[in-house]
N, C-alpha and C. Protein backbone atom coordinates (compact mmCIF):
# COMPACT_ATOMS: atom_id res chain seq x y z
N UNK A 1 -26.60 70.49 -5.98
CA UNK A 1 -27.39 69.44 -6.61
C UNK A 1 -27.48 69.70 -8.11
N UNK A 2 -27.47 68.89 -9.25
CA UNK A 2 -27.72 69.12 -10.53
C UNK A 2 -29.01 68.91 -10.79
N UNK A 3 -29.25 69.33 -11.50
CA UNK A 3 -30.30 70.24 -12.45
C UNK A 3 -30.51 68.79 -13.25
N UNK A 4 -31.73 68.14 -13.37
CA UNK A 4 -32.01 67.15 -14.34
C UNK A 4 -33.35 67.32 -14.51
N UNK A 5 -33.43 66.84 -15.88
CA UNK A 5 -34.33 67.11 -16.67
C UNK A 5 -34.83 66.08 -17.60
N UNK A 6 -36.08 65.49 -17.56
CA UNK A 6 -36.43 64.22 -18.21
C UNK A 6 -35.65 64.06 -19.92
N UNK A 7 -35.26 63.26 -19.83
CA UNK A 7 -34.01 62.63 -21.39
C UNK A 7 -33.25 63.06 -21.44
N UNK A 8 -32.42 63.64 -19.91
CA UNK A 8 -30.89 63.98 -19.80
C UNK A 8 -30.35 62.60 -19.58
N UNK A 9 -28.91 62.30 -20.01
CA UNK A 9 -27.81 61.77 -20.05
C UNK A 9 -27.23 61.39 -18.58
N UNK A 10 -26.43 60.83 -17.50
CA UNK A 10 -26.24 60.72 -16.84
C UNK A 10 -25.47 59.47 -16.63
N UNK A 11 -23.95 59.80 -15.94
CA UNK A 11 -23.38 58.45 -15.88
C UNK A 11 -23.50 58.52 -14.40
N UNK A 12 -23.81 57.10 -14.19
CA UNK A 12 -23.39 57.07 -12.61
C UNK A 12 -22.49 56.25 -12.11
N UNK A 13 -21.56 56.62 -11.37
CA UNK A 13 -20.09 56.09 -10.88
C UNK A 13 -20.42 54.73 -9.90
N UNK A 14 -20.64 53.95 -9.90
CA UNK A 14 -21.32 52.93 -9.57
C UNK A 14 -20.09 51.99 -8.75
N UNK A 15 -20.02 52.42 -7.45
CA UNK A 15 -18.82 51.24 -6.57
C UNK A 15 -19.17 49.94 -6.65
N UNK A 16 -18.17 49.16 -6.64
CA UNK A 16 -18.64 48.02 -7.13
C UNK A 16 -17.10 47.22 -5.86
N UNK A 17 -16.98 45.49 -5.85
CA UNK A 17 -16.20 44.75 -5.64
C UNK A 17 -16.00 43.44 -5.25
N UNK A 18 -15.36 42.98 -6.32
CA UNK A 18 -15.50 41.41 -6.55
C UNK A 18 -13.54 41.22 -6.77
N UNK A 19 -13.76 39.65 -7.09
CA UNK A 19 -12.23 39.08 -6.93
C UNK A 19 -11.54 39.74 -8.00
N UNK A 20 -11.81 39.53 -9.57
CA UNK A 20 -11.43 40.19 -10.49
C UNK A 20 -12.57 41.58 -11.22
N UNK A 21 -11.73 42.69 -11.35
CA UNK A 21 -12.75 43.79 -11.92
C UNK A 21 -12.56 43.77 -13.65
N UNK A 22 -13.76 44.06 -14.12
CA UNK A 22 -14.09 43.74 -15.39
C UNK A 22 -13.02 45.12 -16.15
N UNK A 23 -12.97 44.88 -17.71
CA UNK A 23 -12.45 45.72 -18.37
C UNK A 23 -12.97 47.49 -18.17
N UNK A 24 -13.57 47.55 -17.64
CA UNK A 24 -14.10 49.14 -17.67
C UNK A 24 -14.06 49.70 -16.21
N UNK A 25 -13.40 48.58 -15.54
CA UNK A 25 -12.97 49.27 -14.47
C UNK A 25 -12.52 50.35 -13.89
N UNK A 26 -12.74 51.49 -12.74
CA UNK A 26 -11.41 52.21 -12.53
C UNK A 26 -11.71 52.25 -11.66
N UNK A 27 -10.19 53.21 -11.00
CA UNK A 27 -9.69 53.64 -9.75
C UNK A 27 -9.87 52.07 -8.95
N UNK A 28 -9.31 51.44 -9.24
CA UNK A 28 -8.92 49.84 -8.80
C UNK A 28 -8.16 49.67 -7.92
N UNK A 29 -8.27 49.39 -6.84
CA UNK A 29 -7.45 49.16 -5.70
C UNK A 29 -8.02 47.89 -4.80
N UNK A 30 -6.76 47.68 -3.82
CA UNK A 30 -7.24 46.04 -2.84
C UNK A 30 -7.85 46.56 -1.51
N UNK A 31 -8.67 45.18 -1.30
CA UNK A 31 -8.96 46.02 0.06
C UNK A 31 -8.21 45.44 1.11
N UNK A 32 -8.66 44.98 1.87
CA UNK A 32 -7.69 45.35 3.44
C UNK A 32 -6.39 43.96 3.35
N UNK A 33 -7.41 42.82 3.09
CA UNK A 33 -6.50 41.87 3.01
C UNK A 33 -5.98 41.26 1.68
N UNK A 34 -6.18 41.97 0.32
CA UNK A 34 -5.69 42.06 -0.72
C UNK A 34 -6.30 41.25 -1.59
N UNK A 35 -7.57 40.14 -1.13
CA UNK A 35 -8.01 39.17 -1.95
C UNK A 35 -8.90 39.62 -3.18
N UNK A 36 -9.64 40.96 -2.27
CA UNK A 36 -10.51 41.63 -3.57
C UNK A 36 -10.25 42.79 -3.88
N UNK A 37 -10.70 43.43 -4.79
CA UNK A 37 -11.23 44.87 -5.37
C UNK A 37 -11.79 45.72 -5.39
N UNK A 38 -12.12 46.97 -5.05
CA UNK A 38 -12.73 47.83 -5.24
C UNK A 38 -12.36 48.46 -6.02
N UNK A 39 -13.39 49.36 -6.67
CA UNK A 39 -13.63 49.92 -7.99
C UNK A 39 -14.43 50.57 -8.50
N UNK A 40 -14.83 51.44 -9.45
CA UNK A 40 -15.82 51.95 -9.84
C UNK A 40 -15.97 51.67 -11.49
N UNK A 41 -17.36 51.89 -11.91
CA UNK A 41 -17.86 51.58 -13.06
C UNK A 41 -18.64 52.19 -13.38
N UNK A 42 -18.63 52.85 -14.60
CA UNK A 42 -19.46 54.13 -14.88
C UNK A 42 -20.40 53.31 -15.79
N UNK A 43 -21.74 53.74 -15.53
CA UNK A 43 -22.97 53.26 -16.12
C UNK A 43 -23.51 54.39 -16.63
N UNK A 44 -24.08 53.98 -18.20
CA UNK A 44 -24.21 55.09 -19.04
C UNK A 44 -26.06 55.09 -19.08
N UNK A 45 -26.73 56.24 -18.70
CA UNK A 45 -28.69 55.98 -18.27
C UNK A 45 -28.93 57.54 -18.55
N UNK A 46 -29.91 57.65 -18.78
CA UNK A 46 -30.63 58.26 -19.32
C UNK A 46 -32.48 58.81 -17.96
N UNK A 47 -32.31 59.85 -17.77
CA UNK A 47 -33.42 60.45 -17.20
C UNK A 47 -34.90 59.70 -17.33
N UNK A 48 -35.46 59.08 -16.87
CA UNK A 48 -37.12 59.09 -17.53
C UNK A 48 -38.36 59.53 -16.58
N UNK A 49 -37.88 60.03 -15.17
CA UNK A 49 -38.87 60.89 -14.17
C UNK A 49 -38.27 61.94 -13.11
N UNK A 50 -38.76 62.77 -13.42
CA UNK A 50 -38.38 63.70 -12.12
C UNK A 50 -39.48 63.13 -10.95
N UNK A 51 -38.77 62.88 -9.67
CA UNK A 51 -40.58 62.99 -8.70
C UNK A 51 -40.44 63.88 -7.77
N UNK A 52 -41.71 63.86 -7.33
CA UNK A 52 -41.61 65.14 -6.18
C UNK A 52 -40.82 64.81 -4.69
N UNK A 53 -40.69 63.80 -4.30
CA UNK A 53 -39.98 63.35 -3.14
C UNK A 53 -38.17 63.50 -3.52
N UNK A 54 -37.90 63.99 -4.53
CA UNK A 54 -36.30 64.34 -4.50
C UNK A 54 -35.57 63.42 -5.48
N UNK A 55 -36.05 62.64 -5.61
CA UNK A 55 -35.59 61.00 -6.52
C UNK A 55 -35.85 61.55 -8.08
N UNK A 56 -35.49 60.40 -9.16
CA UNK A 56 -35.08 60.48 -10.56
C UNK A 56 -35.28 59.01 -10.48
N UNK A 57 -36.28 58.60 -11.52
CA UNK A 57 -35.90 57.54 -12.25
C UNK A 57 -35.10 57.46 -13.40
N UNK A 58 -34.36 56.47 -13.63
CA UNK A 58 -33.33 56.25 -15.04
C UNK A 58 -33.48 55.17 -15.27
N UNK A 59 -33.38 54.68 -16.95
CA UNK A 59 -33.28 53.56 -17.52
C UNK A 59 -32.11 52.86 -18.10
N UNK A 60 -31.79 52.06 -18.29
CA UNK A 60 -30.17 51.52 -18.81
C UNK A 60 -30.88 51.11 -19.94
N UNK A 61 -30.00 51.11 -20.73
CA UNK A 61 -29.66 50.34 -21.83
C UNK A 61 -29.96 49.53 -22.51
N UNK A 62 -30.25 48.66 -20.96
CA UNK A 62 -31.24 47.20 -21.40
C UNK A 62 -32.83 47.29 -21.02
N UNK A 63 -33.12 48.63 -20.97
CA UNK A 63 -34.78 48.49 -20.33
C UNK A 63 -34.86 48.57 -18.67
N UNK A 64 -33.59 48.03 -17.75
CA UNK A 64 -33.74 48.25 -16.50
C UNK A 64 -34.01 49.05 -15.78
N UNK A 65 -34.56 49.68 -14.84
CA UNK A 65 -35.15 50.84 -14.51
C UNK A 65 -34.21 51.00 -13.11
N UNK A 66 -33.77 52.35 -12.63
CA UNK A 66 -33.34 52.19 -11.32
C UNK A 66 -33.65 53.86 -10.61
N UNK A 67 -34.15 53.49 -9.31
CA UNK A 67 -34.82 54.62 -8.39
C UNK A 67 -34.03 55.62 -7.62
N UNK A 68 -33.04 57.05 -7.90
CA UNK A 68 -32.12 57.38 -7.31
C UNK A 68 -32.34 58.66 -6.71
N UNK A 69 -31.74 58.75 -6.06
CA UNK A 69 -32.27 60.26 -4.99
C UNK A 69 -30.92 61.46 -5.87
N UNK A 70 -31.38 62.34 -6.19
CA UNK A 70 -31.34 63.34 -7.19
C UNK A 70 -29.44 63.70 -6.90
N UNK A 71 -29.73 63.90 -4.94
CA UNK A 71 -28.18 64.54 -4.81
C UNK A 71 -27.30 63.28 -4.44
N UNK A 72 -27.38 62.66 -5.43
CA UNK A 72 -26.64 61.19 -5.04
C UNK A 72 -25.11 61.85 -5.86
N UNK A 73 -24.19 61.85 -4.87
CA UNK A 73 -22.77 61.81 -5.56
C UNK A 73 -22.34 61.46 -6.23
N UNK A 74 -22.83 60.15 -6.75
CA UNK A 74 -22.04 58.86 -7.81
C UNK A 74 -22.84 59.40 -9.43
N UNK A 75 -23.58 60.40 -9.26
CA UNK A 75 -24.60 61.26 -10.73
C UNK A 75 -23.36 62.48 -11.04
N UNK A 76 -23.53 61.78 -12.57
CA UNK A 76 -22.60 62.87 -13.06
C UNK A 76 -23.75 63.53 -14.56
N UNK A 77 -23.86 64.87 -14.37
CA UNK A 77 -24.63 64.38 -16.06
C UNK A 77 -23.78 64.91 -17.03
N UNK A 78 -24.28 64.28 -18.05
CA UNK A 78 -23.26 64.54 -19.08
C UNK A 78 -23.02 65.72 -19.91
N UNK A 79 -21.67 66.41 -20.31
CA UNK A 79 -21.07 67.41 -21.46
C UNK A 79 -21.51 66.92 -22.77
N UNK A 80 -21.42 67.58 -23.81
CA UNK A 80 -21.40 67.43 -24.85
C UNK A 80 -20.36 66.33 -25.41
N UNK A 81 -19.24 66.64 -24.80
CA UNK A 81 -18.39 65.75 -25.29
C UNK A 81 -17.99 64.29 -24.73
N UNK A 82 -18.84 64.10 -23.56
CA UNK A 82 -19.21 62.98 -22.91
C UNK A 82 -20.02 62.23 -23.89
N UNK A 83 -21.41 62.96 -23.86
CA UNK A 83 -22.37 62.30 -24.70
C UNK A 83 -22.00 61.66 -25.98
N UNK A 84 -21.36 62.88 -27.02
CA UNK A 84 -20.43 61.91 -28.37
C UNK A 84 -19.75 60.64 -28.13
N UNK A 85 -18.77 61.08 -27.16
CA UNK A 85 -17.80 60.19 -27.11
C UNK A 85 -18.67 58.33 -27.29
N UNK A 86 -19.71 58.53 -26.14
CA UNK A 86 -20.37 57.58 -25.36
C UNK A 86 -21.54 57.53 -25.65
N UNK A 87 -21.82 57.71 -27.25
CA UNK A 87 -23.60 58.22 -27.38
C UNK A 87 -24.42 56.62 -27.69
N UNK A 88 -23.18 55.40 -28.59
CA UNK A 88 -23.96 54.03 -28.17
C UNK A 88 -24.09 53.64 -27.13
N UNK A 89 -23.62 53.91 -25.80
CA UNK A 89 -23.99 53.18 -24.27
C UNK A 89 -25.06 53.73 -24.04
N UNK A 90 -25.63 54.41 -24.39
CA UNK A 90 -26.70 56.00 -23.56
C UNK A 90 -28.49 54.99 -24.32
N UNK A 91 -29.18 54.87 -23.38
CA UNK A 91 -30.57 54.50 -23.63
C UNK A 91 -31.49 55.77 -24.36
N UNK A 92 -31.59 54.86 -25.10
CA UNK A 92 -32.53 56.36 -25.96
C UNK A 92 -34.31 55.82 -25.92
N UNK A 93 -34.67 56.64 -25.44
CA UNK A 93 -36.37 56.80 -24.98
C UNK A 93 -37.46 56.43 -25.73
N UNK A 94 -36.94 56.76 -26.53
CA UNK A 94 -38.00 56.20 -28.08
C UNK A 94 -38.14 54.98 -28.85
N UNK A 95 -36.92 54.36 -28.44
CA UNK A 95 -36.86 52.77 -28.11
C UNK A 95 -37.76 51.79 -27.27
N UNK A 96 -37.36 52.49 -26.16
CA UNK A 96 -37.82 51.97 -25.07
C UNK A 96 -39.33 51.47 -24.86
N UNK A 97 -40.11 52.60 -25.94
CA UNK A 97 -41.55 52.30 -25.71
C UNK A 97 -42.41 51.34 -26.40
């Protein structure tokens, strides 16, 4: 399980699938009968609660809030060189309030 810590970084690999997948798509493939897509989409959020039941709240970007259980697979947190790369997608906290 990773180690998070309120105003850590965190992308989460977010499966997704519709007819056409947007530009930031990956790992894009058809499904059974070829009409749609599956895919993943990395969403760039930011830490704002540890709780005691195992879960993490995070905020996006736009203020949205979302409720995730800590050892969720699709949580990656971020390197240093993640964060640069990607530091305008990333919700910053001090905004927010």
């Amino acid at each position: 399980m990773i180690r998070l810590r309120v105003g850590d970084t965190i992308v989460y690999h977010k499966p997704k699938s519709s007819f056409s997948p947007g530009p930031r798509a990956r790992q894009v493939y058809p499904l059974a009968r070829g009409e749609e897509y599956h895919y993943v989409v990395d969403k760039f959020w930011t830490v704002t609660a540890i709780n005691e039941d195992g879960t993490v709240d995070v905020v996006t970007r736009t203020g949205k809030t979302h409720h995730l259980k800590a050892d969720d697979p699709n949580i990656s947190k971020t390197g240093l060189i993640d964060h640069l790369m990607h530091r305008k997608r990333f919700p910053v906290l001090e905004d927010m309030k």
